[in-house]
Protein backbone atom coordinates (compact mmCIF):
# COMPACT_ATOMS: atom_id res chain seq x y z
CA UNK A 1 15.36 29.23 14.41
CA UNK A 2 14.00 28.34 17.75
CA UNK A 3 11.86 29.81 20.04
CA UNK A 4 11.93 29.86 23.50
CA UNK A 5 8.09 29.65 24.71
CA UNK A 6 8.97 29.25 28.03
CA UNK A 7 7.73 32.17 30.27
CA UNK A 8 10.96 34.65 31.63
CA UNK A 9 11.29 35.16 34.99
CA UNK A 10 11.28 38.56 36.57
CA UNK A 11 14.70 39.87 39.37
CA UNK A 12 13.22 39.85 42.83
CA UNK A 13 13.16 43.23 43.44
CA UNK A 14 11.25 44.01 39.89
CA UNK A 15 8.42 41.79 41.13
CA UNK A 16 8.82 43.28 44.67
CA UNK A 17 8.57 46.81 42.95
CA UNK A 18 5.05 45.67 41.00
CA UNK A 19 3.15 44.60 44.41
CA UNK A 20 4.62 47.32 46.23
CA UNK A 21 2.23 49.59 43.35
CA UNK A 22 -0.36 47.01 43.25
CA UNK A 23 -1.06 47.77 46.87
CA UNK A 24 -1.01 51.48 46.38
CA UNK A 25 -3.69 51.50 43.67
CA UNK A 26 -5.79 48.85 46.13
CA UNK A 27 -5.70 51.94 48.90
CA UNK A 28 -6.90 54.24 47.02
CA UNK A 29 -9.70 55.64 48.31
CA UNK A 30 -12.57 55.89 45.09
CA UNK A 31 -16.16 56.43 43.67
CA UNK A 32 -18.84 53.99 42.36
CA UNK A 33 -18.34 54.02 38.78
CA UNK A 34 -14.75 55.57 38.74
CA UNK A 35 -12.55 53.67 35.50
CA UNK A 36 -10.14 53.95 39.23
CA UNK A 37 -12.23 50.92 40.54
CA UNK A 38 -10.66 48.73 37.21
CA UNK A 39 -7.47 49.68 38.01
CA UNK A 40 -7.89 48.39 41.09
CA UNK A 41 -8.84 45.32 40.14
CA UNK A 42 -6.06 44.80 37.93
CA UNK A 43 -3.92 45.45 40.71
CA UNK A 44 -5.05 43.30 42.96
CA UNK A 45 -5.24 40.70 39.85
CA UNK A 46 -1.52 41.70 39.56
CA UNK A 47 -0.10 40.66 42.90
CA UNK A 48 -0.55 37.29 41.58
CA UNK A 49 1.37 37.43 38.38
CA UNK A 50 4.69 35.91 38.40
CA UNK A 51 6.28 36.02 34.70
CA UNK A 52 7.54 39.69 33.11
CA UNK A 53 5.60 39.22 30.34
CA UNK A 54 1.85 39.54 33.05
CA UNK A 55 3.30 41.92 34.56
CA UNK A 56 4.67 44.25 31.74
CA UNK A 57 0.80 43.74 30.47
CA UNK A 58 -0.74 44.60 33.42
CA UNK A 59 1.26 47.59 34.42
CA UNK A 60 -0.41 48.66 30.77
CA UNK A 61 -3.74 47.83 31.88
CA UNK A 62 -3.43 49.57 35.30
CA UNK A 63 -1.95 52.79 33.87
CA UNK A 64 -4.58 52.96 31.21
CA UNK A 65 -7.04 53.27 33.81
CA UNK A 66 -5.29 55.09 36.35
CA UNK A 67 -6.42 57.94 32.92
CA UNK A 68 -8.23 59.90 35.22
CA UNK A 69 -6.85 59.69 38.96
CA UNK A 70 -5.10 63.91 39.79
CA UNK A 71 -3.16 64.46 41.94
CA UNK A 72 0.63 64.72 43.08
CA UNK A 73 0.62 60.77 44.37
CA UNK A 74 -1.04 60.03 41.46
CA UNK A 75 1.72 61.89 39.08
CA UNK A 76 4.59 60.13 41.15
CA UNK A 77 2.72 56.71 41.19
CA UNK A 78 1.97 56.63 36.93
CA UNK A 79 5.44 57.81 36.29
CA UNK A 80 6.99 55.08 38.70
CA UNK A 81 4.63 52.40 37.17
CA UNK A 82 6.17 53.55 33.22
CA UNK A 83 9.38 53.21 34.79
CA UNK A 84 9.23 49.83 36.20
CA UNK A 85 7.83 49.03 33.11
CA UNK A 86 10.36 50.14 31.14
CA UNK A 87 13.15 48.22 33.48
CA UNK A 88 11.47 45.50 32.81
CA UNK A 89 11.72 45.59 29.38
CA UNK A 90 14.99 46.31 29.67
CA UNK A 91 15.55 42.77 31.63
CA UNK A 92 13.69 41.04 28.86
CA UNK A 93 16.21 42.45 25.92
């Protein structure tokens, strides 16, 4: 059986999506301490990523601390972040 180790690459408009998000976590406007200010910084880590595999791992780490943001933009902003992730997936199968 072989294995392909090399990394997959992500459709344009996927990756587009993902910084698009990333940037909209960076703006948001936060508190010392907040578990928001980690998010952030795996956003802003994100918009370097490259491969679907990052990415799909750090939409998981930004959503799990995006836990505590309320709010209609953040509703609309977590559920668009579990669906990119889940086209994503989608690519990779």
């Amino acid at each position: 059986m072989k294995t392909n180790y090399l990394p997959q690459p992500i459709p344009k408009e996927l990756k587009q999506e993902f910084k698009y998000f990333c940037r909209v976590i960076i703006d948001i406007p936060t508190k010392p301490g907040a578990m928001i200010n980690c998010a952030k910084a795996y956003a802003e880590a994100g918009l370097g990523l490259w491969t679907a595999k990052e990415i799909t791992t750090q939409i998981l780490y930004i959503l799990a601390n995006l836990s505590t943001w309320r709010g209609e933009q953040a509703r609309t902003t977590k559920a668009s972040l579990r669906e990119l992730h889940n086209k994503i997936n989608a690519e990779l199968s």
